[in-house]
Protein backbone atom coordinates (compact mmCIF):
# COMPACT_ATOMS: atom_id res chain seq x y z
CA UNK A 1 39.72 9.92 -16.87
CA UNK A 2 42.71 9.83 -14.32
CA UNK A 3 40.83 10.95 -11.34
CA UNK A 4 38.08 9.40 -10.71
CA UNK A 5 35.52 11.39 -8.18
CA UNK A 6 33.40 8.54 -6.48
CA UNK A 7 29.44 9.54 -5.89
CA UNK A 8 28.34 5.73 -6.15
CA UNK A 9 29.41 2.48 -4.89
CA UNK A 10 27.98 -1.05 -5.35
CA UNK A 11 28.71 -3.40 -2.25
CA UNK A 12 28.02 -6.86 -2.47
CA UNK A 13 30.31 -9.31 -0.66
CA UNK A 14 30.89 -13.02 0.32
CA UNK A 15 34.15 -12.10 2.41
CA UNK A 16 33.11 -9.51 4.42
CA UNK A 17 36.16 -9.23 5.77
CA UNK A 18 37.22 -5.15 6.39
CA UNK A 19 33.24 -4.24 4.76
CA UNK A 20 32.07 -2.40 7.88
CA UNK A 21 34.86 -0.15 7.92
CA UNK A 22 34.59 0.92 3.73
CA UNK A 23 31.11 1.08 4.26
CA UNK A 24 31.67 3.65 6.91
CA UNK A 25 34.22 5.29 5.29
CA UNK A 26 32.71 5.79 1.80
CA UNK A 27 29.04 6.95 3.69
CA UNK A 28 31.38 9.54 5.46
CA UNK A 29 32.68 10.80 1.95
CA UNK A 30 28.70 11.11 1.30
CA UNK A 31 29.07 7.99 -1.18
CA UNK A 32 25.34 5.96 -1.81
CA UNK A 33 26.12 2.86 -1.20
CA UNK A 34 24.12 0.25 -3.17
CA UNK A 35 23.96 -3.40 -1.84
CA UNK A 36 21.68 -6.81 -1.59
CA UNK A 37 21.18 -9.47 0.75
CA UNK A 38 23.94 -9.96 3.72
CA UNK A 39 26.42 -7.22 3.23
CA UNK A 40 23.05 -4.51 2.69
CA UNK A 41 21.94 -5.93 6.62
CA UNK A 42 25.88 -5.97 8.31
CA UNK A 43 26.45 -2.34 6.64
CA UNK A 44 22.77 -1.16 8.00
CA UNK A 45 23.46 -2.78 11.18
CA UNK A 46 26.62 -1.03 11.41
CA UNK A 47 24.78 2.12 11.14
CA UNK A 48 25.51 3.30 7.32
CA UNK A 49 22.25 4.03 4.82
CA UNK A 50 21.96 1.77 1.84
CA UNK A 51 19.80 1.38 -1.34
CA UNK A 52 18.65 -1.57 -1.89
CA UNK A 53 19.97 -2.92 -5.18
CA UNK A 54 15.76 -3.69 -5.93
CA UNK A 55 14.83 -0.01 -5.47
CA UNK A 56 17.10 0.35 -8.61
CA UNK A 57 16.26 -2.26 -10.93
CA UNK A 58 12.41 -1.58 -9.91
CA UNK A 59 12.94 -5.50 -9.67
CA UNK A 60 13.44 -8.15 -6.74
CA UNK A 61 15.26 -10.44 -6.05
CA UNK A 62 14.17 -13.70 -8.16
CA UNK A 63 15.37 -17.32 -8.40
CA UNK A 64 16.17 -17.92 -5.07
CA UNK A 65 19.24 -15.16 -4.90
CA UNK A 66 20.22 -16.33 -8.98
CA UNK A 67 18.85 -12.89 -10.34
CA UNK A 68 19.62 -10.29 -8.40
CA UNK A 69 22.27 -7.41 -10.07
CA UNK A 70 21.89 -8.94 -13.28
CA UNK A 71 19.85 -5.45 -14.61
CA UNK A 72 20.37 -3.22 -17.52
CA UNK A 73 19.73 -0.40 -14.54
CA UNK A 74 22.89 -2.06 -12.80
CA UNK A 75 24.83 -2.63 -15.73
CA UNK A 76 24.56 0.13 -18.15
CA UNK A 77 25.96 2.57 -14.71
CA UNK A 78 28.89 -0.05 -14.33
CA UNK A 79 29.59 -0.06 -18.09
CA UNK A 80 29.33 3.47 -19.04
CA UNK A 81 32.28 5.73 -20.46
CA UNK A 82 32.03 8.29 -18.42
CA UNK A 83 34.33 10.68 -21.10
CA UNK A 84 32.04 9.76 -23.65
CA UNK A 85 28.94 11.94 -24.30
CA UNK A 86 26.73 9.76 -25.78
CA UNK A 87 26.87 6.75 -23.35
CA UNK A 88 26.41 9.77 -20.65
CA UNK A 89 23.02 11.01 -22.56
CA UNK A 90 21.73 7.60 -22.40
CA UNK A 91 21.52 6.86 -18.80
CA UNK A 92 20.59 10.52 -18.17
CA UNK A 93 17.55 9.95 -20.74
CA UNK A 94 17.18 6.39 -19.51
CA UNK A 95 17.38 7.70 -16.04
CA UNK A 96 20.04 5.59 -15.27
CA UNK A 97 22.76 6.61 -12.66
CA UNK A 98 26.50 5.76 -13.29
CA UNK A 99 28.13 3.59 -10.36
CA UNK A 100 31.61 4.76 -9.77
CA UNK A 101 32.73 1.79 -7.41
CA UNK A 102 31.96 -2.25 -8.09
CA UNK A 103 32.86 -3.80 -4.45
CA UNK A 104 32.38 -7.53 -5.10
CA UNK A 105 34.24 -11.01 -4.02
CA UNK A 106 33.11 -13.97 -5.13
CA UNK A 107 30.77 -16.63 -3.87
CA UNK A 108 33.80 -19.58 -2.32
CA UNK A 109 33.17 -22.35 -4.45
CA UNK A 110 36.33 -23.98 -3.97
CA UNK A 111 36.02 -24.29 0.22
CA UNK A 112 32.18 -25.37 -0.67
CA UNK A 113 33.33 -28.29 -2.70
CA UNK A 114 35.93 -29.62 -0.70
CA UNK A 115 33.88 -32.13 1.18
CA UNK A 116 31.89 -33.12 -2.69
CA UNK A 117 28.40 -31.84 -1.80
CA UNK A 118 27.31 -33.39 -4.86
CA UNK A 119 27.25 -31.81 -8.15
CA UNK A 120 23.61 -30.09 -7.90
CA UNK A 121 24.76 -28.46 -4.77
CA UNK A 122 27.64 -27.69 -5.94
CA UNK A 123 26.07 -25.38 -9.03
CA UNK A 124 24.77 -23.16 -6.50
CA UNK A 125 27.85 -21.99 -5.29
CA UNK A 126 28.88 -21.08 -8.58
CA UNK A 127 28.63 -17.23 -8.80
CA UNK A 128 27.06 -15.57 -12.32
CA UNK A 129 26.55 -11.99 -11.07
CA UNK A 130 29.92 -11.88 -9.02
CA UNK A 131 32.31 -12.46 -11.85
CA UNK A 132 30.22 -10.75 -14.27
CA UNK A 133 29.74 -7.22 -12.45
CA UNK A 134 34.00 -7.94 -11.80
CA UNK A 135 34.59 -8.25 -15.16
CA UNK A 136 31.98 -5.35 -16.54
CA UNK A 137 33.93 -3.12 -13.99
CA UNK A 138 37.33 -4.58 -14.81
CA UNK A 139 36.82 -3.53 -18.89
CA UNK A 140 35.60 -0.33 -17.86
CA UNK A 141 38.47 0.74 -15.40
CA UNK A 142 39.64 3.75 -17.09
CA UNK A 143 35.48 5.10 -15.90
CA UNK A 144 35.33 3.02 -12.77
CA UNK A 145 37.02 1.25 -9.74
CA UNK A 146 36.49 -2.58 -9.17
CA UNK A 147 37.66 -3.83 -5.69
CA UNK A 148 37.51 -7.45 -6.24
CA UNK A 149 39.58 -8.07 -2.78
CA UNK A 150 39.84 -6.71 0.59
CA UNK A 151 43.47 -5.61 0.52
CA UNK A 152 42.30 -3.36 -2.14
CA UNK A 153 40.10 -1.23 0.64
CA UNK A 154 42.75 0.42 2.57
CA UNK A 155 44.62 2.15 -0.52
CA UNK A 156 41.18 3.17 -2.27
CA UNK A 157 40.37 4.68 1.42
CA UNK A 158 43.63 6.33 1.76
CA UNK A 159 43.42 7.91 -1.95
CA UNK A 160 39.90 9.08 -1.75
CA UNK A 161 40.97 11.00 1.71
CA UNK A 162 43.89 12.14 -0.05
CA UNK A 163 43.35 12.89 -3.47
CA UNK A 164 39.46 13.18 -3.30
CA UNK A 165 39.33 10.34 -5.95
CA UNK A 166 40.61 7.38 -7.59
CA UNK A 167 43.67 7.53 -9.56
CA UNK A 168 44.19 5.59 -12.96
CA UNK A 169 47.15 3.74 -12.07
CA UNK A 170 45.03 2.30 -9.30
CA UNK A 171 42.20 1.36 -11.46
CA UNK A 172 44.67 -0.83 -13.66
CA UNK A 173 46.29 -2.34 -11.15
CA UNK A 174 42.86 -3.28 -9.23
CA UNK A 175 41.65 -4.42 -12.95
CA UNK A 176 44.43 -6.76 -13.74
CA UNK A 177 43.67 -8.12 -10.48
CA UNK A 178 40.18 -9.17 -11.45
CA UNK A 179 40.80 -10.44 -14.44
CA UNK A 180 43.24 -13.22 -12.39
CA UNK A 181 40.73 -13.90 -10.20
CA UNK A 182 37.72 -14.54 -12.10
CA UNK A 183 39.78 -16.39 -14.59
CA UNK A 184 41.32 -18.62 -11.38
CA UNK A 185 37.42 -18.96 -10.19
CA UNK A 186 36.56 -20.29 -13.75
CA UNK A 187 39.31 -22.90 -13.66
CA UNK A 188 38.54 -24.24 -10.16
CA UNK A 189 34.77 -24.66 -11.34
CA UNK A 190 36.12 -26.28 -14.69
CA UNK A 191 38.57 -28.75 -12.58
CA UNK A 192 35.84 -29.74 -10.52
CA UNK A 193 33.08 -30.19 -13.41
CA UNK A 194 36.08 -32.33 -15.34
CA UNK A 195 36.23 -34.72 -11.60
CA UNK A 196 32.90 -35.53 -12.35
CA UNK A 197 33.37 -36.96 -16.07
């Protein structure tokens, strides 16, 4: 697919860092916007309608926070071909909506370290539905757009204005991106386990 219309966006932030403004901007394009926790309340607050991230799993929130996107209902629409008819017939008899946008930064493990919580605090910083949704996204790129970073915002804004969706080379480029960071985020979490031995 090289244009890629957007009717569905995932949100879920630790930077929230330029958030309002793409949540403001994708509601205007008539995008749902699908979120948890503190970015769902900051993008209500700031006026724009979201789904709760529970109204699609038909699941809450368990774990303290640890469960939350990690969902076959979540997953499937991240991991979907979209050019491929039988992956498309499965969510539509599954009743499973594609997501065309993954907006997600990672929890910042390496600032909540610095001062050496101690090692069972530290595991709770360590994001598991972060990297994974990045890196579901991040395989599927030619079907989907992953925004793993806030510089990322402005250009996806400007193309879906322009173009009225999201252009391959983009896609790639946002993609190689993630791959970087969640491998970087793995290493920082490895260096710090390998302090501790």
């Amino acid at each position: 697919m090289q244009l890629l219309p957007v009717k569905r966006a995932l949100v879920s932030v630790t930077d929230k860092t330029g958030i309002t403004e793409l949540g403001q901007f994708l509601s205007s394009m008539e995008v749902e916007i699908i979120s948890t926790g503190g970015t769902k309340k900051m993008l209500q607050d700031s006026g724009v309608t979201v789904t709760s991230v529970s109204d699609i799993t038909g699941f809450p929130e368990i774990l303290g926070g640890r469960v939350k996107t990690l969902h076959p209902h979540i997953h499937a629409g991240v991991l979907a071909d979209k050019d491929n008819p039988e992956h498309m017939d499965t969510l539509d008899s599954m009743n499973i909506q594609p997501i065309d946008i993954v907006c997600v930064n990672l929890y910042a493990f390496e600032q909540a370290v610095q001062d050496d919580p101690g090692i069972e605090k530290a595991v709770e910083q360590i994001d598991i539905g972060g990297p994974t949704l990045l890196r579901a996204a991040a395989k599927n790129h030619a079907s989907i757009c992953v925004l793993p970073d806030p510089e990322f915002y402005q250009p996806c804004m400007d193309m879906l204005r322009d173009k009225k969706g999201i252009d391959l080379d983009f896609r790639i480029k946002t993609a190689s991106f993630t791959f970087a960071k969640t491998s970087r985020y793995d290493q920082v979490i490895s260096g710090y386990f390998n302090q501790k031995i």
